[in-house]
C-alpha atoms as a PDB file:
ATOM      1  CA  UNK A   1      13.379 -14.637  -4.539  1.00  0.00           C
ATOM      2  CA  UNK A   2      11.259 -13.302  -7.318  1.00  0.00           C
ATOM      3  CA  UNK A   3      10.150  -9.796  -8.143  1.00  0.00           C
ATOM      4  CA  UNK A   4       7.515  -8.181  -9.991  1.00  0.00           C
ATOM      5  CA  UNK A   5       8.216  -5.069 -12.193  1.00  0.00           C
ATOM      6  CA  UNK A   6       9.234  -1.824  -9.989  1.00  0.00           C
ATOM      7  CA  UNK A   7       6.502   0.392  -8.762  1.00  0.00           C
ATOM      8  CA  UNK A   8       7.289   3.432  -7.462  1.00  0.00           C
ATOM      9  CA  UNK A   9      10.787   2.323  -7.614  1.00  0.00           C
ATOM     10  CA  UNK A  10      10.544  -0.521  -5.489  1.00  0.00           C
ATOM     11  CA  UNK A  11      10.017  -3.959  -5.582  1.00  0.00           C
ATOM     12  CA  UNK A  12       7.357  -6.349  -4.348  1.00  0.00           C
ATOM     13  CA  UNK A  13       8.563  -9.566  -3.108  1.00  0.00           C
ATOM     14  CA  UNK A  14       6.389 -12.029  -3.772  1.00  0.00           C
ATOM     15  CA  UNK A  15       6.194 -15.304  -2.110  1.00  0.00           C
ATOM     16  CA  UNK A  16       5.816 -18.600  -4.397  1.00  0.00           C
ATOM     17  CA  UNK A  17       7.420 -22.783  -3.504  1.00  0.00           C
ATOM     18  CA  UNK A  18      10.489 -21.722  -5.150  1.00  0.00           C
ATOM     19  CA  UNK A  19      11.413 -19.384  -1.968  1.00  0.00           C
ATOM     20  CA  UNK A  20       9.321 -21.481   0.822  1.00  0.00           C
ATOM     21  CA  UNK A  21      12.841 -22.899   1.950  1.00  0.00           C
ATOM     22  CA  UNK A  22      14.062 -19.433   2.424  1.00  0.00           C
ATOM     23  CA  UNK A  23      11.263 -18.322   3.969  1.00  0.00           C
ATOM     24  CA  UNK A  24      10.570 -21.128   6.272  1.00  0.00           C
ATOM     25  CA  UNK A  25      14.065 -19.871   7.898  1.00  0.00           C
ATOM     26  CA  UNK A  26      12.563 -16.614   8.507  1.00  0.00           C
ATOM     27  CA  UNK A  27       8.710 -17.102   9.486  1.00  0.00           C
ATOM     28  CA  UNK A  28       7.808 -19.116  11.906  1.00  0.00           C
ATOM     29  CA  UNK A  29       4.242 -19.244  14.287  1.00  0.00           C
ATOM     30  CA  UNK A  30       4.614 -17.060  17.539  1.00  0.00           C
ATOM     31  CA  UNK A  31       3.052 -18.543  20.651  1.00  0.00           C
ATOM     32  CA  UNK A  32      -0.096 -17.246  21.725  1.00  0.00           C
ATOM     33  CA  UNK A  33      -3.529 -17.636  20.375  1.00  0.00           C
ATOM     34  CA  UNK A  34      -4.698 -15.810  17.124  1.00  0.00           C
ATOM     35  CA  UNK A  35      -3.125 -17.782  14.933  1.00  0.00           C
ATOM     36  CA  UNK A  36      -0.025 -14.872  15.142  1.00  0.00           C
ATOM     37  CA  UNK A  37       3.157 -15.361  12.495  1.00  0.00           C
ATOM     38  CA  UNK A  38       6.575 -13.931  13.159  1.00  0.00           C
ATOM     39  CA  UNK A  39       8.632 -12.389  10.740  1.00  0.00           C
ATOM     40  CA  UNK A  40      12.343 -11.710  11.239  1.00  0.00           C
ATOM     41  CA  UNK A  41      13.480  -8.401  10.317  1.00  0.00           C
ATOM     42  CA  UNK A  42      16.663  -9.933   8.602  1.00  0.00           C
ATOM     43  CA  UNK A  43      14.643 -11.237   6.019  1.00  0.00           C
ATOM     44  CA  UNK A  44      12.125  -7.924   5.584  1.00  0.00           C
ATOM     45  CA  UNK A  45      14.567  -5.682   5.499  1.00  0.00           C
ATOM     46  CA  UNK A  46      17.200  -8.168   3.931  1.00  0.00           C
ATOM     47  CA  UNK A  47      20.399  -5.529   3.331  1.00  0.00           C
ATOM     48  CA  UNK A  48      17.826  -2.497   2.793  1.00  0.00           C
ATOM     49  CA  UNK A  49      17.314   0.106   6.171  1.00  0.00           C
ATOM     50  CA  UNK A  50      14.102   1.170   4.422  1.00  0.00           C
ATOM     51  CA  UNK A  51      11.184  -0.964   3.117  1.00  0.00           C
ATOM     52  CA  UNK A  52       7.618   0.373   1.652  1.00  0.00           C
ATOM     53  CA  UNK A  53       4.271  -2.070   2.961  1.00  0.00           C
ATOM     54  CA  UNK A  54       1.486  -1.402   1.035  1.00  0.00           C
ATOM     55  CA  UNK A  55      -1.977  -2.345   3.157  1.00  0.00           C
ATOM     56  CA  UNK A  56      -5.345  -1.553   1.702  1.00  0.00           C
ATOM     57  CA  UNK A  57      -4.115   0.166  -0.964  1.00  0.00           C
ATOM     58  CA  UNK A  58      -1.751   2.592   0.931  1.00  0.00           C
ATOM     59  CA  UNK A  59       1.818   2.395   1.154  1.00  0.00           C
ATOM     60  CA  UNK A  60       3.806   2.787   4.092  1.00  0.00           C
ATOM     61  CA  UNK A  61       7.554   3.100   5.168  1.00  0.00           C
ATOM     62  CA  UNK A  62       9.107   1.086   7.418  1.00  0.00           C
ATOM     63  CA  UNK A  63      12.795   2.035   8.574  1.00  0.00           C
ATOM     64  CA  UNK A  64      15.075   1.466  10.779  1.00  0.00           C
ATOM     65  CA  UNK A  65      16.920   3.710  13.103  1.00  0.00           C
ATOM     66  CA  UNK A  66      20.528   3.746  14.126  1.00  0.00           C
ATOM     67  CA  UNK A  67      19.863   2.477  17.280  1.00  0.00           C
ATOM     68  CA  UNK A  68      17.938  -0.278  15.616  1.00  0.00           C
ATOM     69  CA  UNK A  69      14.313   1.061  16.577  1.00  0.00           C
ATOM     70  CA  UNK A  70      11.685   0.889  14.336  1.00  0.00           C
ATOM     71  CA  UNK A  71       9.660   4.436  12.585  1.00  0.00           C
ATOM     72  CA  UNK A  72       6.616   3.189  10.378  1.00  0.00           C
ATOM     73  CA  UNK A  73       5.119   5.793   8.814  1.00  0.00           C
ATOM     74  CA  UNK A  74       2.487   6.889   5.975  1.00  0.00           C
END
Protein backbone atom coordinates (compact mmCIF):
# COMPACT_ATOMS: atom_id res chain seq x y z
CA UNK A 1 0.00 0.00 0.00
CA UNK A 2 1.17 3.54 -0.26
CA UNK A 3 1.63 6.21 2.36
CA UNK A 4 1.79 9.81 2.54
CA UNK A 5 4.36 11.60 4.82
CA UNK A 6 3.58 11.03 8.75
CA UNK A 7 1.29 13.42 10.46
CA UNK A 8 1.08 13.38 13.85
CA UNK A 9 3.09 10.32 13.70
CA UNK A 10 0.89 8.31 11.76
CA UNK A 11 0.22 7.39 8.47
CA UNK A 12 -2.61 7.87 6.02
CA UNK A 13 -3.31 5.04 3.82
CA UNK A 14 -4.35 6.06 0.80
CA UNK A 15 -6.21 4.07 -1.68
CA UNK A 16 -5.00 4.17 -5.52
CA UNK A 17 -5.31 0.82 -8.60
CA UNK A 18 -2.07 -0.31 -7.38
CA UNK A 19 -3.80 -1.66 -3.97
CA UNK A 20 -7.53 -2.26 -5.50
CA UNK A 21 -6.57 -6.10 -5.50
CA UNK A 22 -5.80 -5.89 -1.88
CA UNK A 23 -8.53 -4.05 -1.09
CA UNK A 24 -11.14 -5.78 -3.06
CA UNK A 25 -10.26 -8.78 -0.48
CA UNK A 26 -11.22 -6.61 2.29
CA UNK A 27 -14.30 -4.32 1.17
CA UNK A 28 -17.02 -5.63 -0.10
CA UNK A 29 -21.03 -4.11 -0.36
CA UNK A 30 -23.15 -5.13 2.79
CA UNK A 31 -26.75 -6.05 2.06
CA UNK A 32 -29.28 -3.64 2.77
CA UNK A 33 -30.23 -0.48 1.08
CA UNK A 34 -28.07 2.76 1.36
CA UNK A 35 -25.64 1.84 -0.74
CA UNK A 36 -23.64 0.51 2.78
CA UNK A 37 -19.73 -0.83 2.29
CA UNK A 38 -18.10 -3.22 4.70
CA UNK A 39 -14.77 -2.99 5.84
CA UNK A 40 -12.93 -5.83 7.58
CA UNK A 41 -11.11 -4.92 10.58
CA UNK A 42 -8.07 -7.14 9.45
CA UNK A 43 -7.33 -4.83 6.89
CA UNK A 44 -8.03 -1.35 9.10
CA UNK A 45 -6.26 -2.29 11.74
CA UNK A 46 -3.78 -4.54 9.66
CA UNK A 47 -1.11 -5.66 12.69
CA UNK A 48 -1.79 -2.19 14.59
CA UNK A 49 -4.48 -2.42 17.93
CA UNK A 50 -4.81 1.35 17.49
CA UNK A 51 -5.72 3.39 14.36
CA UNK A 52 -6.44 7.40 14.16
CA UNK A 53 -9.75 8.35 11.50
CA UNK A 54 -9.73 11.72 10.75
CA UNK A 55 -13.57 12.97 9.69
CA UNK A 56 -14.25 16.60 9.05
CA UNK A 57 -11.18 17.66 10.06
CA UNK A 58 -11.03 15.87 13.50
CA UNK A 59 -9.16 12.93 14.32
CA UNK A 60 -10.32 10.10 16.16
CA UNK A 61 -8.97 6.80 17.78
CA UNK A 62 -10.13 3.69 17.10
CA UNK A 63 -8.80 0.65 19.30
CA UNK A 64 -9.32 -2.43 20.10
CA UNK A 65 -9.84 -4.10 23.38
CA UNK A 66 -8.56 -7.38 24.69
CA UNK A 67 -11.64 -8.93 24.41
CA UNK A 68 -11.77 -7.73 20.86
CA UNK A 69 -14.48 -4.87 21.45
CA UNK A 70 -14.22 -1.80 19.87
CA UNK A 71 -13.54 2.05 21.98
CA UNK A 72 -13.69 4.98 19.33
CA UNK A 73 -12.98 7.96 20.79
CA UNK A 74 -12.09 11.83 20.16
Amino acid sequence: MDHSSPTNHSQAVQLNDTNASTLHRYVCPAPGAGGLTRLSTNWLFQSAKEIEIEHRGDVYRLRQTALGKLILTK
